[in-house]
PDB file of N, CA and C in Angstrom:
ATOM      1  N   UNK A   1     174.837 107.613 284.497  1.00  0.00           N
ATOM      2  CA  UNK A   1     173.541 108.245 284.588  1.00  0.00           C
ATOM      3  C   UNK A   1     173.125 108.715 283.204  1.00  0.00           C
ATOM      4  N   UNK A   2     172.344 107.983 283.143  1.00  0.00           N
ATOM      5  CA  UNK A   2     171.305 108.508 281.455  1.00  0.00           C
ATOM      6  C   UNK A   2     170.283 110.286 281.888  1.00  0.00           C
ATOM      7  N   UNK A   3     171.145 110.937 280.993  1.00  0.00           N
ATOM      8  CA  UNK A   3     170.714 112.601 281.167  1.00  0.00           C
ATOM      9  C   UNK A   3     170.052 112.914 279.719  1.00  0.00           C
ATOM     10  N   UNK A   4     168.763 113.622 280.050  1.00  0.00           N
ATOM     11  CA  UNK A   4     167.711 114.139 278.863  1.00  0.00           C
ATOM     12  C   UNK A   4     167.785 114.999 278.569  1.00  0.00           C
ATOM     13  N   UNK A   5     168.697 115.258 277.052  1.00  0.00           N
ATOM     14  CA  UNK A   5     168.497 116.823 276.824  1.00  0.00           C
ATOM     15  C   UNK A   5     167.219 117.060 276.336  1.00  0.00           C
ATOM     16  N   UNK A   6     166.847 118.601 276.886  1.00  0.00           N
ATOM     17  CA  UNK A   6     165.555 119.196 276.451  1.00  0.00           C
ATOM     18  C   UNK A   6     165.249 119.466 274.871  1.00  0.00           C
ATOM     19  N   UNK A   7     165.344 118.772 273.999  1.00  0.00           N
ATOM     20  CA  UNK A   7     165.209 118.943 272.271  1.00  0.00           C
ATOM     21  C   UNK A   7     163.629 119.810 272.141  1.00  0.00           C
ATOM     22  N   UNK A   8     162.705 120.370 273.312  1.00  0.00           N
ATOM     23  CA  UNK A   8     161.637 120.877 272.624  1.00  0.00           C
ATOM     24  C   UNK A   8     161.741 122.736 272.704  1.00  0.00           C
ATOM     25  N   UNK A   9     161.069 123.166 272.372  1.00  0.00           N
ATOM     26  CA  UNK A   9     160.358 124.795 272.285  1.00  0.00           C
ATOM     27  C   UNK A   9     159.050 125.243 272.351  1.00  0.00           C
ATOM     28  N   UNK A  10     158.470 125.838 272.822  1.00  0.00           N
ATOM     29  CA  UNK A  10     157.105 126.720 272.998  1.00  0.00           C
ATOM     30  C   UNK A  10     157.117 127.511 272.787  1.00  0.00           C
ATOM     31  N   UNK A  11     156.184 128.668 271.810  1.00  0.00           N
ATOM     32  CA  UNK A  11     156.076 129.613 271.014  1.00  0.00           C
ATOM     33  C   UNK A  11     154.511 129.779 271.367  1.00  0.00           C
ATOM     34  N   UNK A  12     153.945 131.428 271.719  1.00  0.00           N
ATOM     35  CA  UNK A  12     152.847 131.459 271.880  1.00  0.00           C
ATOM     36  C   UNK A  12     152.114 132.838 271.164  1.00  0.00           C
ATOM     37  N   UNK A  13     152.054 132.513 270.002  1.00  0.00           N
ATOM     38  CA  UNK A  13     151.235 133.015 268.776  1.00  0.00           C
ATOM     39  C   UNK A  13     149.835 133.872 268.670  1.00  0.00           C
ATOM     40  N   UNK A  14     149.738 134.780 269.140  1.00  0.00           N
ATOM     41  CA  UNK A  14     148.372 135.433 269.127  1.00  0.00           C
ATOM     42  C   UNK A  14     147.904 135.982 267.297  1.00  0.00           C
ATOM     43  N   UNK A  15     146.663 135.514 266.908  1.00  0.00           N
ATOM     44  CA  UNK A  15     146.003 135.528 265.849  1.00  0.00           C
ATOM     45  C   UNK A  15     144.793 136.108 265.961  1.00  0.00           C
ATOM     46  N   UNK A  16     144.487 137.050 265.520  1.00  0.00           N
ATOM     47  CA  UNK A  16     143.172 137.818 265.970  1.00  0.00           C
ATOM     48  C   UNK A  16     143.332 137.490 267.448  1.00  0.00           C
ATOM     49  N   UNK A  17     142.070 136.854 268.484  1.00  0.00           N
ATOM     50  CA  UNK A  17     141.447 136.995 269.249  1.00  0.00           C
ATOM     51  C   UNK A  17     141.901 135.607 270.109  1.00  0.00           C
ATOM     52  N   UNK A  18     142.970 134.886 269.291  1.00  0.00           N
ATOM     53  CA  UNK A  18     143.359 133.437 270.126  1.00  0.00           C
ATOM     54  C   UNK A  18     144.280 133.529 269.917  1.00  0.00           C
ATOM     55  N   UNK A  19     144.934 132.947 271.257  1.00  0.00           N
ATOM     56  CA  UNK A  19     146.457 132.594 271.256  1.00  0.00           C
ATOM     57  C   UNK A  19     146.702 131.293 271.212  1.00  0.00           C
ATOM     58  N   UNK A  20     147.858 130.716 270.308  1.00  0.00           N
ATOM     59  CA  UNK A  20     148.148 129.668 270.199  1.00  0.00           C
ATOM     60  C   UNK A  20     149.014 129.450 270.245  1.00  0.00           C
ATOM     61  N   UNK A  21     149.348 128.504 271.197  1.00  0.00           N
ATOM     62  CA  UNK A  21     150.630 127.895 272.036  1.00  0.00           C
ATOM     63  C   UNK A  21     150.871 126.277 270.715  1.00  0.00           C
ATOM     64  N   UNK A  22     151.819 126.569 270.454  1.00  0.00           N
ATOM     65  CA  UNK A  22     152.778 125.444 269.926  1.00  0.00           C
ATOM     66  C   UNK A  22     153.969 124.928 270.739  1.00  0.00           C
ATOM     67  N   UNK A  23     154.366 124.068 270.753  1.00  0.00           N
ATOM     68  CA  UNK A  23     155.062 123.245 271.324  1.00  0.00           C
ATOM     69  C   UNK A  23     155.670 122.198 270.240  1.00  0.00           C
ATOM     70  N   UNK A  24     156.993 122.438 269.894  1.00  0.00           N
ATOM     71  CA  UNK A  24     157.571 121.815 268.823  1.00  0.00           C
ATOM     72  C   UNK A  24     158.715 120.892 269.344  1.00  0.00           C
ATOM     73  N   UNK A  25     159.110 119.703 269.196  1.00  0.00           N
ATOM     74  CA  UNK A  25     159.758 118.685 270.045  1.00  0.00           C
ATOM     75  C   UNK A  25     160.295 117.845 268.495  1.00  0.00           C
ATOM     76  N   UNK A  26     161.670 117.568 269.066  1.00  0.00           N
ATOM     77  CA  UNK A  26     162.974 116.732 268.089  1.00  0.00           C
ATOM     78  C   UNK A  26     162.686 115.140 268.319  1.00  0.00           C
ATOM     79  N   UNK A  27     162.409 114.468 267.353  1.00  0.00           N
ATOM     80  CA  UNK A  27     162.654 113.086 268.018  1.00  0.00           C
ATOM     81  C   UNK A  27     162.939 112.646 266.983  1.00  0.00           C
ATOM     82  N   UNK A  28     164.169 111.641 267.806  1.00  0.00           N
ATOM     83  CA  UNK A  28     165.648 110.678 266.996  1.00  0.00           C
ATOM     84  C   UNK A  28     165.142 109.670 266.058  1.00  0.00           C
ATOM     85  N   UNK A  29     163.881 109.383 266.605  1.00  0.00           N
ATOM     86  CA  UNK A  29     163.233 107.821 265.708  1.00  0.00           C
ATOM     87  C   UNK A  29     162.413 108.683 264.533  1.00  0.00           C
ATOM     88  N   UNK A  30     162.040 109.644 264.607  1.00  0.00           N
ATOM     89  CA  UNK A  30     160.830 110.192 263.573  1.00  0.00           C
ATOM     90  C   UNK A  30     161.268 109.814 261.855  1.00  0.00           C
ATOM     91  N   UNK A  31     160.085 109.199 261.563  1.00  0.00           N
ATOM     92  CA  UNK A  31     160.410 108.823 260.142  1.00  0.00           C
ATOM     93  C   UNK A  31     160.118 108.872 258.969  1.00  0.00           C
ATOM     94  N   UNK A  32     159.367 110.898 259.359  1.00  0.00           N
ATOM     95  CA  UNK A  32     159.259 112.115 258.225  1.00  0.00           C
ATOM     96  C   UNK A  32     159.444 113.197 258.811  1.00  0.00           C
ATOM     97  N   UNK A  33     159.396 113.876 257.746  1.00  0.00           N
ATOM     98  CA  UNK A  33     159.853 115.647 258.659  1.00  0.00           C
ATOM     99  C   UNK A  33     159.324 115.991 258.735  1.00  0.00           C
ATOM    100  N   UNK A  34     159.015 117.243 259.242  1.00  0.00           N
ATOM    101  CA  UNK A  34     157.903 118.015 259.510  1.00  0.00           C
ATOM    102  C   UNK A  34     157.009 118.707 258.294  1.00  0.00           C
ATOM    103  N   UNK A  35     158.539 118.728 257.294  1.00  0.00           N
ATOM    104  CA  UNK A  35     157.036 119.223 256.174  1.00  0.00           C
ATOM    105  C   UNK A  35     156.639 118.688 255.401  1.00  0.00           C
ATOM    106  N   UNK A  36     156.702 117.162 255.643  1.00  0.00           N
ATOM    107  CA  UNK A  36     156.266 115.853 254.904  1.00  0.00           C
ATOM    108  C   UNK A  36     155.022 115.579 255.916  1.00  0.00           C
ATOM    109  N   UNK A  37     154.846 115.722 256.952  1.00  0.00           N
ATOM    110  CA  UNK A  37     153.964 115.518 257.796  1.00  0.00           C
ATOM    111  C   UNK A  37     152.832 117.209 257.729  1.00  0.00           C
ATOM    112  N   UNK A  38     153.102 117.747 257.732  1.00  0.00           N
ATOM    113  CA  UNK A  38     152.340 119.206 257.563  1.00  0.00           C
ATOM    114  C   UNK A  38     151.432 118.836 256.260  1.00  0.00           C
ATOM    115  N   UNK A  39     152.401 118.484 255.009  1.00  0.00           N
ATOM    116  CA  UNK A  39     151.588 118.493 254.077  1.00  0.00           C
ATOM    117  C   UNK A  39     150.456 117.564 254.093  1.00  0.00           C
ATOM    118  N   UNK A  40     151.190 116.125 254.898  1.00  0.00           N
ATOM    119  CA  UNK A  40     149.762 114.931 254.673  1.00  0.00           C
ATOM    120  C   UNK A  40     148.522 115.294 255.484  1.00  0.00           C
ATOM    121  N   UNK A  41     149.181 116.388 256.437  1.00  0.00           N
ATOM    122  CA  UNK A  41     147.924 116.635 257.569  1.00  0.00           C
ATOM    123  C   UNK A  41     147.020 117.603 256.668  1.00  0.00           C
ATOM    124  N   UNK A  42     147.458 118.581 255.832  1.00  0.00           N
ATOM    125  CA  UNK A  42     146.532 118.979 254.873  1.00  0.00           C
ATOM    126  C   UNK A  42     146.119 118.320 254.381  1.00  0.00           C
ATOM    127  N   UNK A  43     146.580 117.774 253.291  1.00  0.00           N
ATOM    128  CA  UNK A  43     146.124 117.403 252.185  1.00  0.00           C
ATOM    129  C   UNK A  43     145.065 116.075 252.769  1.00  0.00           C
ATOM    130  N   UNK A  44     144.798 115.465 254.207  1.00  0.00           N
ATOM    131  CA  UNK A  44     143.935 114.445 254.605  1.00  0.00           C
ATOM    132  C   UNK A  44     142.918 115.621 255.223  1.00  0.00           C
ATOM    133  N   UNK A  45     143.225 116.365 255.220  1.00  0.00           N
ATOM    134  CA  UNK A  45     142.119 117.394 255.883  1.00  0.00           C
ATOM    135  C   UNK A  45     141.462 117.692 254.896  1.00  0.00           C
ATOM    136  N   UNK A  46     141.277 117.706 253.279  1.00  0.00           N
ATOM    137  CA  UNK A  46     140.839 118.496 252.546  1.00  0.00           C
ATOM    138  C   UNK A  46     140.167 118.091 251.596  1.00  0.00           C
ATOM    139  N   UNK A  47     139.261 117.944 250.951  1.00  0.00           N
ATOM    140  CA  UNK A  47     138.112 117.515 249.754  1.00  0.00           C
ATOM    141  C   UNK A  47     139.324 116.694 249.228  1.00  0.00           C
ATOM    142  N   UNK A  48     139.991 117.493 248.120  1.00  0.00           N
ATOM    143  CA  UNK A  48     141.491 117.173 247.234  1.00  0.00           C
ATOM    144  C   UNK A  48     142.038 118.635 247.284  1.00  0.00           C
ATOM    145  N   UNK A  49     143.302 117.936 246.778  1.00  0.00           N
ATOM    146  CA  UNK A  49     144.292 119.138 246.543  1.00  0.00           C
ATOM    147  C   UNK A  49     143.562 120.219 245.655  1.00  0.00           C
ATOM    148  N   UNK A  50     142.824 120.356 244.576  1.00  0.00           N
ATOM    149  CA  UNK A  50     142.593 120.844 243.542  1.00  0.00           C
ATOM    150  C   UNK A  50     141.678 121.646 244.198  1.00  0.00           C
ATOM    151  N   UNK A  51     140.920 121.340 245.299  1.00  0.00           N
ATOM    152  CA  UNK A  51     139.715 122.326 245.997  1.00  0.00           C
ATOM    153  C   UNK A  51     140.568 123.502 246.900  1.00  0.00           C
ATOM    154  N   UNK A  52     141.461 122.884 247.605  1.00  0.00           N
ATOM    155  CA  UNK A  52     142.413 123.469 248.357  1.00  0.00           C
ATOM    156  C   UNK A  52     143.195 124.746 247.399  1.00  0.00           C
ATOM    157  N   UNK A  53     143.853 124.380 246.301  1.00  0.00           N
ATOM    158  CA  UNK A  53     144.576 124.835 245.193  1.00  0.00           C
ATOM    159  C   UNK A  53     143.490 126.105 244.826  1.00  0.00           C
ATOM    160  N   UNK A  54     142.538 126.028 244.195  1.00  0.00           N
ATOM    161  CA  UNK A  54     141.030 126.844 243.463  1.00  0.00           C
ATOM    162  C   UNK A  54     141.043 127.793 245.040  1.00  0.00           C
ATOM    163  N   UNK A  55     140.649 127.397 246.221  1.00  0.00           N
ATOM    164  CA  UNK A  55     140.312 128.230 246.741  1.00  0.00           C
ATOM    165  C   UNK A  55     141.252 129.368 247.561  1.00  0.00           C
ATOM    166  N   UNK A  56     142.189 129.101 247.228  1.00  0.00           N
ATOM    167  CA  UNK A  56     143.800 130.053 247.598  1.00  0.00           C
ATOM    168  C   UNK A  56     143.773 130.817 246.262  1.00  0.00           C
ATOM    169  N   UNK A  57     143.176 130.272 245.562  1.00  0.00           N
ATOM    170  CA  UNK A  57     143.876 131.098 244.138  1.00  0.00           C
ATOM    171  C   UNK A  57     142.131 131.884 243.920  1.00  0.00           C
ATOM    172  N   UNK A  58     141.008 132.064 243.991  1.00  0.00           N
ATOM    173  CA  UNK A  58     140.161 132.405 244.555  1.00  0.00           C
ATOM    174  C   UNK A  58     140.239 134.349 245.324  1.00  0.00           C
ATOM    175  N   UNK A  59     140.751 133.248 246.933  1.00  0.00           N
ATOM    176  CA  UNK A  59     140.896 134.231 247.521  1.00  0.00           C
ATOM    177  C   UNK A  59     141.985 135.156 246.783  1.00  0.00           C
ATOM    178  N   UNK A  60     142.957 135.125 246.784  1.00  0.00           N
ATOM    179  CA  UNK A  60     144.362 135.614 246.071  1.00  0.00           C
ATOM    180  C   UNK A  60     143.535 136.398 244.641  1.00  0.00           C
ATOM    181  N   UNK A  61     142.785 136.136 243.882  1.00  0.00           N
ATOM    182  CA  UNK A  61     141.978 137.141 243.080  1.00  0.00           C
ATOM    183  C   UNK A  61     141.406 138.041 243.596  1.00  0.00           C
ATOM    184  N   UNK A  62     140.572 137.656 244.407  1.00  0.00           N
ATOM    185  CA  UNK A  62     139.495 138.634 245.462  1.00  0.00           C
ATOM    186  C   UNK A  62     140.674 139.223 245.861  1.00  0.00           C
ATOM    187  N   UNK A  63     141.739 139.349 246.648  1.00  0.00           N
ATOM    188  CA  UNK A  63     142.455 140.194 247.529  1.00  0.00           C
ATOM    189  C   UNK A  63     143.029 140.990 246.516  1.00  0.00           C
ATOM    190  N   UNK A  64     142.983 140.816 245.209  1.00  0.00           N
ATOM    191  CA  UNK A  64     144.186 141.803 244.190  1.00  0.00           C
ATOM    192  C   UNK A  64     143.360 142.919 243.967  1.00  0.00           C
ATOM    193  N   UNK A  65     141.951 142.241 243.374  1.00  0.00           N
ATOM    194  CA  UNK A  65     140.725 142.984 243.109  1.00  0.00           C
ATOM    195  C   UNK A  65     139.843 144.034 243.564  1.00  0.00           C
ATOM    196  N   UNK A  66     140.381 144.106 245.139  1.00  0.00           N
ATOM    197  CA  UNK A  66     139.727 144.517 246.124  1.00  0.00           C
ATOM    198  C   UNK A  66     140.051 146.373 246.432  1.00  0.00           C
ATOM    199  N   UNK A  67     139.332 146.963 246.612  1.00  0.00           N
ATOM    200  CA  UNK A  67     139.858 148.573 246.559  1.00  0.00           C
ATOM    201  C   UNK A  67     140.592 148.580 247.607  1.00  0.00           C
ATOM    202  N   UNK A  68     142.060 149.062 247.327  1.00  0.00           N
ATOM    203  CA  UNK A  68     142.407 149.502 248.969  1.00  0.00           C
ATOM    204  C   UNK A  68     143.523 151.034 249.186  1.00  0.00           C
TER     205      UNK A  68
END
């Protein structure tokens, strides 16, 4: 008898005003990791790196700058 171990997890993340349920799962064939895959999902999400880069470093001024 072929038996399935359960390789996943669910984690449910509240952020401000939404909760977000992740669901993270192992698989034997995958042929990048997760933070080879995280990064391409940015970096295809984004003008270029350099807009992405400017506007972290941006905010990160504004937040030093800021009275608190």
């Amino acid at each position: 008898m072929n038996s399935k171990i359960n390789k996943s997890c669910t984690s449910e993340i509240p952020i401000g005003g939404t909760l977000y349920i992740v669901e993270a799962s192992v698989s034997d064939t995958a042929q990048e990791t997760v933070i080879s895959k995280v990064k391409r999902l940015i970096l295809n999400n984004t003008d270029t790196a350099e807009k992405l880069s400017e506007q972290t470093q941006n905010q990160s001024e504004k937040d030093s700058t800021s009275p608190g």
